[in-house]
Protein backbone atom coordinates (compact mmCIF):
# COMPACT_ATOMS: atom_id res chain seq x y z
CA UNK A 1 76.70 -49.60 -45.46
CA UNK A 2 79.55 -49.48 -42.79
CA UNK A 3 82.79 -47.73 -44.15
CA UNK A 4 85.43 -49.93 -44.18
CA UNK A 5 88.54 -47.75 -43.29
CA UNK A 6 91.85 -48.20 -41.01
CA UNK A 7 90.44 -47.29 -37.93
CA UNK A 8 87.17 -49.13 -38.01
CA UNK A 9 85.90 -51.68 -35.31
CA UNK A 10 86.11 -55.48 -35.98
CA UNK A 11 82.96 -57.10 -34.56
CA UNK A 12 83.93 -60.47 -35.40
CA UNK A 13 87.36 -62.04 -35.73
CA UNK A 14 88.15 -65.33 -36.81
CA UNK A 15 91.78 -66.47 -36.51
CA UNK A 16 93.39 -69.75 -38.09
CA UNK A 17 90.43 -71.60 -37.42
CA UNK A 18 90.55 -75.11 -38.65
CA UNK A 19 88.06 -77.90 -37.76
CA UNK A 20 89.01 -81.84 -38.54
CA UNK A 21 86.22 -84.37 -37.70
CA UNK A 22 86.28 -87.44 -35.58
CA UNK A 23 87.06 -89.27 -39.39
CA UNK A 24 89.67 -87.07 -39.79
CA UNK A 25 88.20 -85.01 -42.60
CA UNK A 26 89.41 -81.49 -42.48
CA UNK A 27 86.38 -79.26 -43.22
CA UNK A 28 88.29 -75.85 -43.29
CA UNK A 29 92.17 -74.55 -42.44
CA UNK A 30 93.42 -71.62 -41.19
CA UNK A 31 90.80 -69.31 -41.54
CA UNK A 32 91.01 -65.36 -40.85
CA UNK A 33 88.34 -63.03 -41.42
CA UNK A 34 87.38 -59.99 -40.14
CA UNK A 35 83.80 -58.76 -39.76
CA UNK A 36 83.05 -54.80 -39.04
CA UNK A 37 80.31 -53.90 -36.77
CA UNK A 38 77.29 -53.50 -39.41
CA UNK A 39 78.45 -54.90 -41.78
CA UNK A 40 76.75 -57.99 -44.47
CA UNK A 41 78.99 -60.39 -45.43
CA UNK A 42 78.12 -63.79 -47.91
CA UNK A 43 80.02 -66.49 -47.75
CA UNK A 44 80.14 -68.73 -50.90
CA UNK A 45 81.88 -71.66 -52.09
CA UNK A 46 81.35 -75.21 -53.79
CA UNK A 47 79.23 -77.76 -52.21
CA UNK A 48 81.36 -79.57 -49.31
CA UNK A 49 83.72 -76.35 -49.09
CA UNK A 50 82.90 -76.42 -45.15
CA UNK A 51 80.97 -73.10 -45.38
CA UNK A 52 78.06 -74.62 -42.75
CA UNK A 53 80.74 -75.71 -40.43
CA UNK A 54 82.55 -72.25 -40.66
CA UNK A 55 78.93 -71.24 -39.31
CA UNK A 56 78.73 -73.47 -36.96
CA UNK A 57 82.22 -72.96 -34.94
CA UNK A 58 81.31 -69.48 -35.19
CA UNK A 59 77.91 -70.17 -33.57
CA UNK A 60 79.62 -72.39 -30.67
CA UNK A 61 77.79 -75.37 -32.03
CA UNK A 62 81.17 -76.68 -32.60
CA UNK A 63 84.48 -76.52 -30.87
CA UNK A 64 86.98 -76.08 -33.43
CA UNK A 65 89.87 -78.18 -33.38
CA UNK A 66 92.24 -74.74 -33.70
CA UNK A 67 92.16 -71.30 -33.74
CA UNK A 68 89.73 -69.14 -32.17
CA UNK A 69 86.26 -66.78 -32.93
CA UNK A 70 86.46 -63.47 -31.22
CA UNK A 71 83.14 -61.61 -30.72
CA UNK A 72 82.58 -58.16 -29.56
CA UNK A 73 86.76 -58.38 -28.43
CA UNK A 74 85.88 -61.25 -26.00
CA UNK A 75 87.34 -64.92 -27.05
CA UNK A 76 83.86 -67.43 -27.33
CA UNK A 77 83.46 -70.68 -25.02
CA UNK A 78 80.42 -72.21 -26.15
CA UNK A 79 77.11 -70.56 -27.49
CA UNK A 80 77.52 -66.39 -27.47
CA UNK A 81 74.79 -65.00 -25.70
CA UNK A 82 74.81 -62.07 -28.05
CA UNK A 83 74.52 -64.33 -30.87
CA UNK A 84 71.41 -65.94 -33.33
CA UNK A 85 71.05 -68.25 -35.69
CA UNK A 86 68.75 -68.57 -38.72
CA UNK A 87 68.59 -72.27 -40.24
CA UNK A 88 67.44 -73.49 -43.64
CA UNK A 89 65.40 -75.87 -41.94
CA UNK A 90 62.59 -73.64 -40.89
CA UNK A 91 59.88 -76.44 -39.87
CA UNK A 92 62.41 -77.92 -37.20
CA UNK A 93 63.41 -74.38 -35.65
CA UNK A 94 59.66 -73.77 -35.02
CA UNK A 95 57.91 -75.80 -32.19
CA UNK A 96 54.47 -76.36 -33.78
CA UNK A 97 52.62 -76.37 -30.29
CA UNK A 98 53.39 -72.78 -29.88
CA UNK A 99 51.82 -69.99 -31.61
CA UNK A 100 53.91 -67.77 -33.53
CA UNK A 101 53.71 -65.03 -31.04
CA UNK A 102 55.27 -67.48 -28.33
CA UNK A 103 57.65 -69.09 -30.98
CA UNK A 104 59.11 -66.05 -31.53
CA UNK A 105 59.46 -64.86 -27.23
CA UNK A 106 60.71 -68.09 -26.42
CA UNK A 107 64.71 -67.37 -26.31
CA UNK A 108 63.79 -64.01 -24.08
CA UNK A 109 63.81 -65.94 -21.36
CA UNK A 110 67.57 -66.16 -21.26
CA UNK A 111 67.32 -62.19 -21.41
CA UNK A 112 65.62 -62.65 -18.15
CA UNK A 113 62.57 -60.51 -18.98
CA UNK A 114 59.46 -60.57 -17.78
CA UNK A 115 56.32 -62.50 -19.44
CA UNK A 116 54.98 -59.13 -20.78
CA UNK A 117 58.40 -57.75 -21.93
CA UNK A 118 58.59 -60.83 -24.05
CA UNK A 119 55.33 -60.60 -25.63
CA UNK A 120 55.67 -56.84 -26.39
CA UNK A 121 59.11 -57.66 -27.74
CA UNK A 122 57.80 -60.74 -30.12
CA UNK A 123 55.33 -58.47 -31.12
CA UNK A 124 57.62 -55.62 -32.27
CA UNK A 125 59.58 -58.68 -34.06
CA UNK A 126 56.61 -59.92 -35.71
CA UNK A 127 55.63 -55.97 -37.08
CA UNK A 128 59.15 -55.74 -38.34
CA UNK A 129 59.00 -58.88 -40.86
CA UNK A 130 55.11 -58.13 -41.58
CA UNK A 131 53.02 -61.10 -39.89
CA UNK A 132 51.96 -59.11 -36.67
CA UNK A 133 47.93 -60.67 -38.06
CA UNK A 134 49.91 -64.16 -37.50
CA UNK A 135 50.82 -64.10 -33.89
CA UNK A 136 48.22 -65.70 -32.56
CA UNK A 137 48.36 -68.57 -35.33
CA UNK A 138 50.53 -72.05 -35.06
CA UNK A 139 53.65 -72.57 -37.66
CA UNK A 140 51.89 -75.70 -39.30
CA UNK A 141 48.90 -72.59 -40.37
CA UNK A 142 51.66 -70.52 -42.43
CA UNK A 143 53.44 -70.91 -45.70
CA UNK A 144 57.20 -71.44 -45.80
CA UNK A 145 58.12 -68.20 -46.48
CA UNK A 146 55.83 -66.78 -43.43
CA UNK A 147 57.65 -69.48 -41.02
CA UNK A 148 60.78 -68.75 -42.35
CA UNK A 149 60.44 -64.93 -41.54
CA UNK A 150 58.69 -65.84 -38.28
CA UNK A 151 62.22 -67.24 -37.51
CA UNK A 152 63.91 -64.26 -38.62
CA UNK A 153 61.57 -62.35 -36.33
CA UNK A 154 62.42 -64.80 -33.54
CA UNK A 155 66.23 -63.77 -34.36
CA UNK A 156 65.38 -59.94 -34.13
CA UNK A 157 63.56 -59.90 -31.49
CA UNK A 158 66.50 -61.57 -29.21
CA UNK A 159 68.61 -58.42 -30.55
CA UNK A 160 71.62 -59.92 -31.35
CA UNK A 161 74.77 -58.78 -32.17
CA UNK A 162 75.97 -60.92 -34.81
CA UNK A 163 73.52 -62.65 -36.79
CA UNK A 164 74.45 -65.97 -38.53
CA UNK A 165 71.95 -66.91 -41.47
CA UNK A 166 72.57 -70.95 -43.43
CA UNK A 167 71.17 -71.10 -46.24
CA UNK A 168 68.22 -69.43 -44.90
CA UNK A 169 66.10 -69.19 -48.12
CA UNK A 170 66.77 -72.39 -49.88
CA UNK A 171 63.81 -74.02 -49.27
CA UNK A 172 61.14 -71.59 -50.48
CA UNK A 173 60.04 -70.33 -53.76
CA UNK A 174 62.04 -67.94 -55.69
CA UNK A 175 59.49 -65.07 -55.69
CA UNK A 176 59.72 -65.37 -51.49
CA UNK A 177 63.41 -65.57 -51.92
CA UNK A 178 63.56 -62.17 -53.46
CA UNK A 179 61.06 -61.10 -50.94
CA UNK A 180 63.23 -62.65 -47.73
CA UNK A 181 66.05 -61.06 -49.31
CA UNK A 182 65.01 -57.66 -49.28
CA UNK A 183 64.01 -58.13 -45.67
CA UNK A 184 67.21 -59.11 -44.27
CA UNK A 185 68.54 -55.76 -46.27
CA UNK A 186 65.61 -53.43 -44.83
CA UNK A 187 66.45 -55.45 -40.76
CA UNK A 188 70.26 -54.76 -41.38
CA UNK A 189 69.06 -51.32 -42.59
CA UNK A 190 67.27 -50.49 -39.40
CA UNK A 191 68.90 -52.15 -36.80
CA UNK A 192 72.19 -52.14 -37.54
CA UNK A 193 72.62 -55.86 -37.30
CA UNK A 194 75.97 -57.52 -38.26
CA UNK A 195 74.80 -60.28 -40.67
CA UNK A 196 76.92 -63.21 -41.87
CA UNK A 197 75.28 -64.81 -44.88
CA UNK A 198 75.84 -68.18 -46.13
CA UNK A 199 74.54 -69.19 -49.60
CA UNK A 200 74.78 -71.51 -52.70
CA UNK A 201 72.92 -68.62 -54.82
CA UNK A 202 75.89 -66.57 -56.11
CA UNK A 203 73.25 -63.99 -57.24
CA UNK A 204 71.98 -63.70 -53.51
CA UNK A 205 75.46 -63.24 -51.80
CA UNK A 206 76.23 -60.11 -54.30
CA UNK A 207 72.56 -58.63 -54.20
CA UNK A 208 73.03 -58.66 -50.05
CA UNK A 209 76.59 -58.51 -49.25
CA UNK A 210 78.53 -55.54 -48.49
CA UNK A 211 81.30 -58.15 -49.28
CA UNK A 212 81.41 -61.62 -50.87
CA UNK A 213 83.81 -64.05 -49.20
CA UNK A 214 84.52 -67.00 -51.62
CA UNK A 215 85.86 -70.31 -50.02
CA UNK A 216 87.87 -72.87 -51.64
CA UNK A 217 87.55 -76.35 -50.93
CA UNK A 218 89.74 -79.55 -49.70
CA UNK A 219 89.46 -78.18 -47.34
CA UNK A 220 87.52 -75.08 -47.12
CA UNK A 221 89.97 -71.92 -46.66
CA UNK A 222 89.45 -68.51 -48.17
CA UNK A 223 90.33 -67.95 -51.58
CA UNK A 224 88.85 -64.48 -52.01
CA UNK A 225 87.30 -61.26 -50.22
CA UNK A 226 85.73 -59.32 -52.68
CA UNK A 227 84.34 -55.68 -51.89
CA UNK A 228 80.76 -55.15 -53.05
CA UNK A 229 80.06 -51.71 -54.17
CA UNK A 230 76.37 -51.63 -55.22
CA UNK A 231 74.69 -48.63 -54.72
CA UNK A 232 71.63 -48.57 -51.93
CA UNK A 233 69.32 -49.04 -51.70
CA UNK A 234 69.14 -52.19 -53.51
CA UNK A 235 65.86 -53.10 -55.74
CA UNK A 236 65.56 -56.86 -57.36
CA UNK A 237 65.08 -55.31 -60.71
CA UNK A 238 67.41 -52.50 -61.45
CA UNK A 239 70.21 -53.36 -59.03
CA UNK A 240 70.16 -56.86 -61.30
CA UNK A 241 70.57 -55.10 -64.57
CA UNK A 242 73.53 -52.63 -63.14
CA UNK A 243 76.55 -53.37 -65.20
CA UNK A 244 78.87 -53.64 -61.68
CA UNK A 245 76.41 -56.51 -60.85
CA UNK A 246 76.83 -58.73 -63.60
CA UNK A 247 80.46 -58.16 -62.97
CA UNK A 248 80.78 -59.12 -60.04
CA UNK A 249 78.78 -61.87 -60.04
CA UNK A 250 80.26 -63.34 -63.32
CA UNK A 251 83.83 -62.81 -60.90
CA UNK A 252 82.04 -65.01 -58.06
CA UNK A 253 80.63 -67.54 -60.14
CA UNK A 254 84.22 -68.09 -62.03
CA UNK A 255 86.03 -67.69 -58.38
CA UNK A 256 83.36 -70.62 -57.00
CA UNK A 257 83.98 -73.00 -59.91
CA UNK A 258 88.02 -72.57 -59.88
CA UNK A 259 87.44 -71.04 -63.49
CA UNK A 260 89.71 -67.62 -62.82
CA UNK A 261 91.90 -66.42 -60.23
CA UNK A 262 91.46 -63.26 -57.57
CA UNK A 263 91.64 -60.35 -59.89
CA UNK A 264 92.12 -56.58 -58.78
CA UNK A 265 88.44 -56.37 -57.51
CA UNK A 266 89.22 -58.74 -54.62
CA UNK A 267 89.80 -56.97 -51.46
């Protein structure tokens, strides 16, 4: 995990962002948040707190109606190139007339490289997340979990620098979910991926996150930045039964329902 100290390097910035729909419906306000190269960050809140569409101004899926997303120091107009996106919806993300192999090169082609580059690239992608036997198969031949982490593969092969997952595991079992988990830890482990994280399972955001952002809603604005000090590396087990975990996760759980205020352990 990334030290968090005075002098180090904000990947991501996010200032005073606020997004208002055509109905006039403010999703979220004046948002700031910081994001350090590296780093894992969940972002929780009640259902309808605007969490998705804090994703997807981020992403450049959506112009915000304020405020602005700085990536990598440079202010974002449209869709980063140095940016990927893992949905919940796995079956729509995958085109099902393309093997996995091919699902997985297909966004290389903005990198510009070559037909064989890509390939060896998916390939690399597909070793990391452990379906390399799949390649040659189509999506519609897999299991949800397996097409979910051929789209994570698709994301790491692209090499971003900011990652942005929605509620990437909410459609698969909970045995898979523990298993996709653990992956995005051992990817952010060994590639040094900056991760943003948004989920509904308060569990989830503290067994990942290096911090736990907690959103308030009407409309969505931060009501708490709590520091996540877990130590790694993380098992589904043990980690679960530490003290400091039920904690924390008994603070998130009060913070998402409006139960309790920020206490000392928010950053």
């Amino acid at each position: 995990m990334p030290p968090l100290t005075p002098g180090w390097f904000p990947l991501l910035e996010i200032k005073d962002l606020t997004h208002a729909y055509a109905d006039g419906h403010v999703a979220i306000k004046d948002v700031n948040l910081s994001v350090a190269d590296g780093e894992l960050v969940s972002i929780v809140g009640p259902s309808g707190c605007g969490k998705s569409t804090l994703l997807r101004c981020i992403a450049g899926l959506i112009r915000p109606t304020q405020g602005h997303v700085i990536l990598d120091g440079k202010p974002t107009e449209g869709i980063p190139d140095n940016l990927a996106v893992v949905f919940q919806d796995y079956s729509r993300s995958l085109f099902p007339w393309l093997t996995v192999r091919d699902n997985v090169a297909l966004p290389l082609k903005r990198r510009g490289m070559s037909r064989a580059e890509r390939r060896e690239a998916a390939m690399e992608a597909l070793e990391a997340v452990g379906l390399a036997a799949a390649a040659g198969k189509f999506p519609w031949q897999l299991s949800g979990g397996m097409q979910q982490r051929v789209s994570i593969a698709r994301a790491l092969a692209y090499r971003p620098s900011l990652l942005l997952m929605d509620e990437p595991f909410g459609s698969v079992d909970a045995q898979t979910r523990e298993d996709l988990e653990d992956l995005t830890l051992r990817v952010r482990g060994s590639d040094g991926m900056t991760i943003l994280l948004v989920t509904h399972d308060i569990d989830e955001s503290v067994y990942v996150g290096d911090r736990v952002v907690v959103l308030g809603s009407s409309p969505g604005h931060i009501k708490a930045d709590l520091r996540i000090d877990l130590p790694a590396p993380r098992e589904q087990i043990s980690t679960r039964q530490l003290p400091e975990f039920v904690r924390l996760r008994a603070e998130v759980g009060r913070l998402v329902r409006g139960t309790e205020q920020p206490t000392a352990a928010t950053a």
